[in-house]
Protein backbone atom coordinates (compact mmCIF):
# COMPACT_ATOMS: atom_id res chain seq x y z
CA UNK A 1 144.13 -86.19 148.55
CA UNK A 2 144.60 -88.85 145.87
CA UNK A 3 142.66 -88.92 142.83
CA UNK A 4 141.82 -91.77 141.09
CA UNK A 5 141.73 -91.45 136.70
CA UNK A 6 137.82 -91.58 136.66
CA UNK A 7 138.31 -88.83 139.04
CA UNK A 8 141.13 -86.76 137.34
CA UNK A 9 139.88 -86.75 133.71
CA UNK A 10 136.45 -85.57 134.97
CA UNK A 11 138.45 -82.37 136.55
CA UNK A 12 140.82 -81.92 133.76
CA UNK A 13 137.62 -82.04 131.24
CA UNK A 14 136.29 -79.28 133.05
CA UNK A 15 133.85 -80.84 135.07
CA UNK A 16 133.39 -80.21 138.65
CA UNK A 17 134.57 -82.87 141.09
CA UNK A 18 133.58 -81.40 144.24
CA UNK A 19 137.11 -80.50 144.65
CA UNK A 20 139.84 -78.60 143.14
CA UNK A 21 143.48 -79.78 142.29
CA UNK A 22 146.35 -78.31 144.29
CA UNK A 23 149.68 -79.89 144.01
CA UNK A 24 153.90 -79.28 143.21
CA UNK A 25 154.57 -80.03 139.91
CA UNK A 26 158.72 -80.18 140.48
CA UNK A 27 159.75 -80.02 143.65
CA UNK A 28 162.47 -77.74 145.12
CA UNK A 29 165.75 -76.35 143.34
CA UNK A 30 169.30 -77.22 144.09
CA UNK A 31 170.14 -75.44 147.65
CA UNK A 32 166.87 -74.98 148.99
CA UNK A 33 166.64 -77.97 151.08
CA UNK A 34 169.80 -76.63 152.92
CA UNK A 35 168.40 -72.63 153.16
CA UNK A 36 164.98 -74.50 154.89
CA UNK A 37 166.94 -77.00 156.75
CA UNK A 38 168.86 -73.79 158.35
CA UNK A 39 165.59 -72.08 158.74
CA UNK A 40 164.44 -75.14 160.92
CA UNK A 41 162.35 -76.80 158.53
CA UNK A 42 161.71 -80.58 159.27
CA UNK A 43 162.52 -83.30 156.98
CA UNK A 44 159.30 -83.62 156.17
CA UNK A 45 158.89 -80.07 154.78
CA UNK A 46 162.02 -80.38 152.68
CA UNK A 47 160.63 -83.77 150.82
CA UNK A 48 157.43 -81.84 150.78
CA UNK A 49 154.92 -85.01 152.47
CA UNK A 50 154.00 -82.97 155.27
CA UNK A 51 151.80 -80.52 152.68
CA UNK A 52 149.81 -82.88 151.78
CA UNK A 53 149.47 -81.83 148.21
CA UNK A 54 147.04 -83.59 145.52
CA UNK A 55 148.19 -86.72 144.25
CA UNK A 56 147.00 -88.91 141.26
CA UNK A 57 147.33 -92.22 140.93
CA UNK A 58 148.97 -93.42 138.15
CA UNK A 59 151.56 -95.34 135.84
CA UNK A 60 153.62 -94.94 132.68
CA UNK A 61 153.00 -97.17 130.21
CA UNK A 62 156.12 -99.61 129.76
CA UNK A 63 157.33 -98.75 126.29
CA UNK A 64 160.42 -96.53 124.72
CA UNK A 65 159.50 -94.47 121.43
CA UNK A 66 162.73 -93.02 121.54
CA UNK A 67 166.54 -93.34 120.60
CA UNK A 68 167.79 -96.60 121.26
CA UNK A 69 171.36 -96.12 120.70
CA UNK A 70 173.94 -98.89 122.95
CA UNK A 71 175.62 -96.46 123.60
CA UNK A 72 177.47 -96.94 127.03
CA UNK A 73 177.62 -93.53 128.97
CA UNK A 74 180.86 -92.92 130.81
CA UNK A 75 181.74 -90.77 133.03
CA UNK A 76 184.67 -88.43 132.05
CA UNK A 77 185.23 -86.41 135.00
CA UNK A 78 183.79 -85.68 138.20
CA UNK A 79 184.19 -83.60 141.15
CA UNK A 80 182.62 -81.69 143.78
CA UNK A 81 181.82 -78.70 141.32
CA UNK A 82 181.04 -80.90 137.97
CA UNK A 83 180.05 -84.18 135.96
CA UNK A 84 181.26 -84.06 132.94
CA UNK A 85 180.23 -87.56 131.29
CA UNK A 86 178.84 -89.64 127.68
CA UNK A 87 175.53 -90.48 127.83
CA UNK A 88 173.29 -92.21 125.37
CA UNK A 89 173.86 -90.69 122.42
CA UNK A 90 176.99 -90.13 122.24
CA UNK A 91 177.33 -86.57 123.41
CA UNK A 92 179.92 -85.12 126.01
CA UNK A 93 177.73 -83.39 128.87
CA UNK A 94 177.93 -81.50 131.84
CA UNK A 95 176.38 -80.67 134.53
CA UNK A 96 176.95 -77.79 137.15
CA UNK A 97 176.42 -79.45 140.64
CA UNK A 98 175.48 -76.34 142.78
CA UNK A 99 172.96 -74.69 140.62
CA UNK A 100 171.61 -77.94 138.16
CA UNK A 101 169.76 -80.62 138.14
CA UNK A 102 169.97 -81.62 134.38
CA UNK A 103 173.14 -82.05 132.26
CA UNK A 104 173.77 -79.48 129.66
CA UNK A 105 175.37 -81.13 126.11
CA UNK A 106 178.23 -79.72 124.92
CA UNK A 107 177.69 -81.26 121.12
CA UNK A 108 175.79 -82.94 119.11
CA UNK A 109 176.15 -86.20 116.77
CA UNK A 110 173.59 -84.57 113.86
CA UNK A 111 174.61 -81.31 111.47
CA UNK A 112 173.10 -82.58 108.32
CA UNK A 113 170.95 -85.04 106.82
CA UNK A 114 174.14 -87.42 106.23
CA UNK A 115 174.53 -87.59 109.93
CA UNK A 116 171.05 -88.15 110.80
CA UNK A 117 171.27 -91.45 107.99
CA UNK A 118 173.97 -92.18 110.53
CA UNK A 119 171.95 -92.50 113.61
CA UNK A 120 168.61 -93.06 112.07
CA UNK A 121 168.62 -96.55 112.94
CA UNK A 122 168.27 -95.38 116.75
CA UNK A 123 164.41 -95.21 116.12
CA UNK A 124 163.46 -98.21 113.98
CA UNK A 125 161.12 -100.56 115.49
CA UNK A 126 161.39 -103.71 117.34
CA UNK A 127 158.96 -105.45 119.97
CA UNK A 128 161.84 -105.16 122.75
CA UNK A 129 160.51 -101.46 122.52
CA UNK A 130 157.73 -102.66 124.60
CA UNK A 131 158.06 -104.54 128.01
CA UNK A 132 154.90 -107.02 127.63
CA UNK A 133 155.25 -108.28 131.32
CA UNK A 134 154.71 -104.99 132.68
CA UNK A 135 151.99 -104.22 130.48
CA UNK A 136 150.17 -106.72 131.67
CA UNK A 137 150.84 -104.72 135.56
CA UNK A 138 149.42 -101.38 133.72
CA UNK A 139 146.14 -103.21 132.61
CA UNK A 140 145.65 -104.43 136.19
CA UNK A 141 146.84 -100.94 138.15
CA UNK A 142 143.98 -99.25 135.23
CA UNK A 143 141.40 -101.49 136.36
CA UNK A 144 142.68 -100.86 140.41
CA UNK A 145 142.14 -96.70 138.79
CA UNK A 146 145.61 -95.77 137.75
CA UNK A 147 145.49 -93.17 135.39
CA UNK A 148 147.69 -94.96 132.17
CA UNK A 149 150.00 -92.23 130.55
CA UNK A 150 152.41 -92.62 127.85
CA UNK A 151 155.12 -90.81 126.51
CA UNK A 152 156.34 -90.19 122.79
CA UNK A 153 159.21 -88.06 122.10
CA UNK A 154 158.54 -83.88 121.77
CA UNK A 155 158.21 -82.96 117.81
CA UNK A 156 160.68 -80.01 118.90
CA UNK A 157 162.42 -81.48 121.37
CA UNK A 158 163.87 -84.76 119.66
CA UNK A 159 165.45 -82.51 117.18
CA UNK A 160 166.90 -80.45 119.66
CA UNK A 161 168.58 -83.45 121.33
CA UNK A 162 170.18 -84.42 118.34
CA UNK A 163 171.02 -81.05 116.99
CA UNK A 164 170.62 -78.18 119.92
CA UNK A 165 168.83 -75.45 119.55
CA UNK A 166 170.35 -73.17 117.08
CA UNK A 167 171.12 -75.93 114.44
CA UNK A 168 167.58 -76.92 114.88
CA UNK A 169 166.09 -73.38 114.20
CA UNK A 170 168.28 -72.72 111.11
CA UNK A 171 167.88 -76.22 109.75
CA UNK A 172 164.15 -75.27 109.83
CA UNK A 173 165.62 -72.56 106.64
CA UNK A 174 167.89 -73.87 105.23
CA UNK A 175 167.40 -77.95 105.74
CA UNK A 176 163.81 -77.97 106.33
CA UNK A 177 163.75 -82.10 104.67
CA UNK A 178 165.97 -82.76 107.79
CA UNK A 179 163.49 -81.96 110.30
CA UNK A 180 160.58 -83.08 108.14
CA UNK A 181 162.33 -86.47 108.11
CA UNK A 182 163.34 -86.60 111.65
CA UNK A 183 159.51 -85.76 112.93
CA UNK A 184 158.04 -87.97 110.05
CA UNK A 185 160.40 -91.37 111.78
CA UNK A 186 159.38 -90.28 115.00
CA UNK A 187 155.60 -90.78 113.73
CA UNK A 188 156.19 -94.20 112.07
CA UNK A 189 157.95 -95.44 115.15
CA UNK A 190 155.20 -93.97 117.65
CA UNK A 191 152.49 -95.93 115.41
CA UNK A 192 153.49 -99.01 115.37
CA UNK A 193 154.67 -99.24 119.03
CA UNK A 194 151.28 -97.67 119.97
CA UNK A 195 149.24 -100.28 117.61
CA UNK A 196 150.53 -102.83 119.94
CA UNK A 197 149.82 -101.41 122.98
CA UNK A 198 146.76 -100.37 122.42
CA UNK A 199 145.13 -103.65 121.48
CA UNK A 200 146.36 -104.53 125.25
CA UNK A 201 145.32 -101.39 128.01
CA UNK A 202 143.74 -97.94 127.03
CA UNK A 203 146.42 -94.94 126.93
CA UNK A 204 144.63 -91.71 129.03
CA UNK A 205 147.48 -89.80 128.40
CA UNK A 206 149.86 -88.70 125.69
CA UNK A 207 152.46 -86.67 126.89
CA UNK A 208 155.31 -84.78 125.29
CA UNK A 209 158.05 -82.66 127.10
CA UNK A 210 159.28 -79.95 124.25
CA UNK A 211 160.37 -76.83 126.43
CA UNK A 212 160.82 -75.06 123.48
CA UNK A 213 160.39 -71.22 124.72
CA UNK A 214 161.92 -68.51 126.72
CA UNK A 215 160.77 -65.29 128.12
CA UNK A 216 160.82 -63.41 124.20
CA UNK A 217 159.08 -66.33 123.09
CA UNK A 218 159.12 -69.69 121.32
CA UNK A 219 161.84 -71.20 118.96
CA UNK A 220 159.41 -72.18 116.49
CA UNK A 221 156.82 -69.90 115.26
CA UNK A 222 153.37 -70.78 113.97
CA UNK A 223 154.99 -72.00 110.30
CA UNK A 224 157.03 -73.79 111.68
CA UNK A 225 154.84 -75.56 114.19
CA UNK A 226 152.48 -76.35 111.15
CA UNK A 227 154.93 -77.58 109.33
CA UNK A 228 157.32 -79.61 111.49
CA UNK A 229 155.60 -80.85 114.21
CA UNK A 230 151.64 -80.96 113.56
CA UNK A 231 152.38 -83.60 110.67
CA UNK A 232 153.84 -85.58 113.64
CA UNK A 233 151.28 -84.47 116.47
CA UNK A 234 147.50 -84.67 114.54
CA UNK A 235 148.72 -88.58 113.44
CA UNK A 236 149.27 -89.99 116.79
CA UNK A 237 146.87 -88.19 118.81
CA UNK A 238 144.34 -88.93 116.25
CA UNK A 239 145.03 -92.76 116.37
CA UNK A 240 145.13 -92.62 120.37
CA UNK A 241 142.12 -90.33 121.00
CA UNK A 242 140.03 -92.96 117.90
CA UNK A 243 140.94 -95.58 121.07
CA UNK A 244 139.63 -93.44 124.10
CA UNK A 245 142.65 -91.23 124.92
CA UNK A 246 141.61 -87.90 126.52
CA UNK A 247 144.05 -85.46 127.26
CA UNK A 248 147.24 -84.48 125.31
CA UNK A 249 149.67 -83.13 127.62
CA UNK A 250 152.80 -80.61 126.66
CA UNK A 251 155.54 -79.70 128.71
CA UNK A 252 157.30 -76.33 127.73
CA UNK A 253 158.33 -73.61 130.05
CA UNK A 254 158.92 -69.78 128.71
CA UNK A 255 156.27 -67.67 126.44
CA UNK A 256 153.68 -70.20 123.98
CA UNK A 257 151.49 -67.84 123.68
CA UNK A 258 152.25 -67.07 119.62
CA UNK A 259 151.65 -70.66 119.19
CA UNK A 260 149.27 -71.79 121.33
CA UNK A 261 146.36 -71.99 118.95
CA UNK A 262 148.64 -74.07 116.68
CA UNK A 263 149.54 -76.43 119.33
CA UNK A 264 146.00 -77.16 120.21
CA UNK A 265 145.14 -77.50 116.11
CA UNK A 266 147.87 -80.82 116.78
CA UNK A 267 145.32 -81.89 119.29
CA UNK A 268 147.56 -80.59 122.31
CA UNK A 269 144.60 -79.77 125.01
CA UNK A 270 146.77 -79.67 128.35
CA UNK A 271 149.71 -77.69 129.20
CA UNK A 272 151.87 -76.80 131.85
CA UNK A 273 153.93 -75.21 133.90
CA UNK A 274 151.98 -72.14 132.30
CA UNK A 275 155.37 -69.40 133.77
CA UNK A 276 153.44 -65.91 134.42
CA UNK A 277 156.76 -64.06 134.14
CA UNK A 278 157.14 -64.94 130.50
CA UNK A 279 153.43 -63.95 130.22
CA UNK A 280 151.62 -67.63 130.54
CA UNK A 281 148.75 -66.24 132.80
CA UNK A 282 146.21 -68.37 133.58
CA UNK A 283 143.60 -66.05 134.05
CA UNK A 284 144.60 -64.52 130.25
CA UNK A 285 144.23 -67.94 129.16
CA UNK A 286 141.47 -69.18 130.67
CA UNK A 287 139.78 -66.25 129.19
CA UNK A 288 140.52 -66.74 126.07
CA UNK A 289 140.45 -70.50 125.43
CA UNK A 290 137.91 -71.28 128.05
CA UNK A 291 137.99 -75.06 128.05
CA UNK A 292 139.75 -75.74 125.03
CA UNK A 293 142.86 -76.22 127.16
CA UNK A 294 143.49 -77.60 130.80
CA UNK A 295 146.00 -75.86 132.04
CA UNK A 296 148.97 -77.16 135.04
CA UNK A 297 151.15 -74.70 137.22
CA UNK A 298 150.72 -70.86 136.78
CA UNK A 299 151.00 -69.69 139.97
CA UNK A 300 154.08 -67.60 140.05
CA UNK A 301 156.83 -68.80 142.43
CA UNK A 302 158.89 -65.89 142.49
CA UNK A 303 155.44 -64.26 144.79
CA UNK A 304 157.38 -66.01 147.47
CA UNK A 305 160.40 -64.23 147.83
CA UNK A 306 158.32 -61.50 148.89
CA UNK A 307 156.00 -61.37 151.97
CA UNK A 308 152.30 -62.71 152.95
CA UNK A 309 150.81 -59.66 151.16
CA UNK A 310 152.56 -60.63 148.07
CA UNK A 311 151.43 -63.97 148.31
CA UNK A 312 148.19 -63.13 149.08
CA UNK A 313 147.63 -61.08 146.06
CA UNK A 314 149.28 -63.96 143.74
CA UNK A 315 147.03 -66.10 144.79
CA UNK A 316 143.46 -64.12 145.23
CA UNK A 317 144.08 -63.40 141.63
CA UNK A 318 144.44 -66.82 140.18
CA UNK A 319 142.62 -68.39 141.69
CA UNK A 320 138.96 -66.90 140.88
CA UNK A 321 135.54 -68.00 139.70
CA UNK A 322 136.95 -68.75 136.07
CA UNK A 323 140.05 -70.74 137.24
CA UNK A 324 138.04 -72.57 139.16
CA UNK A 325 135.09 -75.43 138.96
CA UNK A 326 137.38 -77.99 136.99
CA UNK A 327 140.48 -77.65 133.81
CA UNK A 328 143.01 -75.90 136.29
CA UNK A 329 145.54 -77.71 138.35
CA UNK A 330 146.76 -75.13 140.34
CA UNK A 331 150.67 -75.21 141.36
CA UNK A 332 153.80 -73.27 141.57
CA UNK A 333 154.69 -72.50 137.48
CA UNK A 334 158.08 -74.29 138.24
CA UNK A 335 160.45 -75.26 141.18
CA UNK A 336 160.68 -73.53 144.25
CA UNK A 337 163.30 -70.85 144.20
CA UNK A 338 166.20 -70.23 145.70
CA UNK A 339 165.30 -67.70 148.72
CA UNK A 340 161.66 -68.80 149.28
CA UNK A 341 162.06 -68.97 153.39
CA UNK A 342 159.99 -72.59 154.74
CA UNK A 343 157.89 -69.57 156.34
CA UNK A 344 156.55 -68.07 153.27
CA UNK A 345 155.99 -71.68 151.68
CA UNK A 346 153.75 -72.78 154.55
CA UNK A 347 151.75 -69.58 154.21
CA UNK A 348 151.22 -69.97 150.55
CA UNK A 349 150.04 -73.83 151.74
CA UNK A 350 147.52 -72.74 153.94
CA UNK A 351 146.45 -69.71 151.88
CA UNK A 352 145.86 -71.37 148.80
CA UNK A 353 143.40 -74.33 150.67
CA UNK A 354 141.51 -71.65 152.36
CA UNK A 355 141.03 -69.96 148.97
CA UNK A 356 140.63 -73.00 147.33
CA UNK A 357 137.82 -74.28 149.72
């Protein structure tokens, strides 16, 4: 089924359609096209088109609120094993063919606040930010019911790409007017790129990718949070929702839940891919923020290594009475895994439209 954005928002503001949402948020990891393909799955299975799942139609809003750096990236090396390559800021990469999909950075260009002077420049305005011929397309695929999304950079996440993760957490100690400067540019670019747009086509959708936790939790605690990235958060959403925008979406995989009621005090009321094995359950969360929060994924792919019975149980448990009737998109909480068989994946198809009506 494809939903249009009159359609969609309704569902993900907790109101009840007539139908719920069942779809794949990321597709399959690296190898398992090749263990279904042996299995004698068709081509249709591996790309995923023959399931059918829900669909939204929709379009990303033709701007870039991020680092704009000329820098060339090169490739350095590459081989049946590994890339090793330069992208866009500058940093040497790599990425492990056989079990990756995203390049892993092997440094960084900021350690201190006189490198981030350095590279600063990489987020100062300038109307080639925006692409004002196809913003004109998004105002006419809006009216034709495209949902309109837009994307500003994550308040954990840009710092991470500049710094990685443990220079990041300790600069939060011991160079806290680093960060506070890095998420405090990121809100005066997002501003005035968003001023512009806005007078133009409605935004329905600000979304920020921050994967900022693991199974023992997230990288920043509530103080931190408060301190680093609601500044950065409350300002945009609070000019974008004063303009119509509904839902504030975060992407972050691993354990939120010591932060969640921070994030939504930023105005974050969406989030996904919700992984139950670092204790993201739905059900838990439903419970407790009712329909503060609309909430993508959750349903816990490793179920399907296992057999029918296993599946069965995943899925009779989330989805219930208070998953249901509107706020839950229901989905695998990530990729498909490595030693799902095409078997147990069409079973887990079929089972969760039966239970979901």
């Amino acid at each position: 089924m494809v939903w249009d954005r009159e359609k969609y928002l309704a569902h993900c503001k907790f109101q009840y359609t007539g139908h719920e949402m069942f779809t794949e948020i990321f597709g399959l990891l690296v190898g398992v096209d090749k263990e279904w393909i042996n299995q004698g799955a068709t081509k249709e299975e591996v790309d995923l088109s023959t399931f059918n799942h829900d669909k939204t139609l929709s379009t990303v809003c033709p701007v870039n609120i991020g680092a704009v750096t000329g820098i060339e990236p090169k490739v350095i090396e590459d081989n049946s094993e590994f890339s090793i390559k330069t992208d866009h800021m500058g940093r040497k990469t790599k990425l492990i063919k056989q079990v990756a999909t995203i390049s892993h950075p092997l440094d960084y260009p900021v350690k201190d606040f006189d490198d981030w002077l350095k590279v600063k420049h990489w987020y100062q305005f300038s109307e080639n930010r925006i692409d004002w011929e196809a913003l004109e397309q998004t105002v006419r695929l809006r009216e034709q019911g495209y949902l309109v999304h837009v994307h500003i950079p994550g308040g954990f996440d840009e710092s991470r790409q500049l710094m990685g993760n443990e220079e990041v957490c300790l600069a939060c100690y011991e160079q806290p007017e680093l960060i506070e400067d890095i998420t405090r540019t990121l809100t005066t670019l997002a501003i005035q790129v968003l001023e512009r747009v806005t007078d133009i086509v409605k935004i329905d959708v600000l979304e920020v990718h921050d994967d900022m936790a693991g199974k023992s939790g997230p990288l920043f605690g509530p103080v931190q949070v408060d301190r680093f990235m609601k500044p950065y958060y409350s300002k945009v959403w609070d000019f974008l929702s004063a303009s119509g925008c509904t839902l504030f979406s975060q992407d972050s995989d691993g354990d939120m839940n010591p932060i969640i009621e921070n994030l939504l005090a930023c105005g974050i009321n969406f989030m996904y891919p919700c992984e139950p094995n670092s204790g993201m359950d739905i059900v838990e969360l439903r419970k407790k923020y009712g329909n503060r929060v609309c909430l993508k994924g959750g349903i816990n792919k490793y179920a399907l290594r296992g057999n029918e019975d296993d599946i069965k149980k995943e899925l009779e448990y989330k989805i219930c009475d208070i998953t249901k009737g509107g706020g839950t998109i229901f989905a695998l909480d990530h990729r498909i895994p490595n030693g799902v068989p095409i078997e147990n994946y069409r079973y887990y198809v079929n089972k969760s439209r039966e239970l979901l009506g």
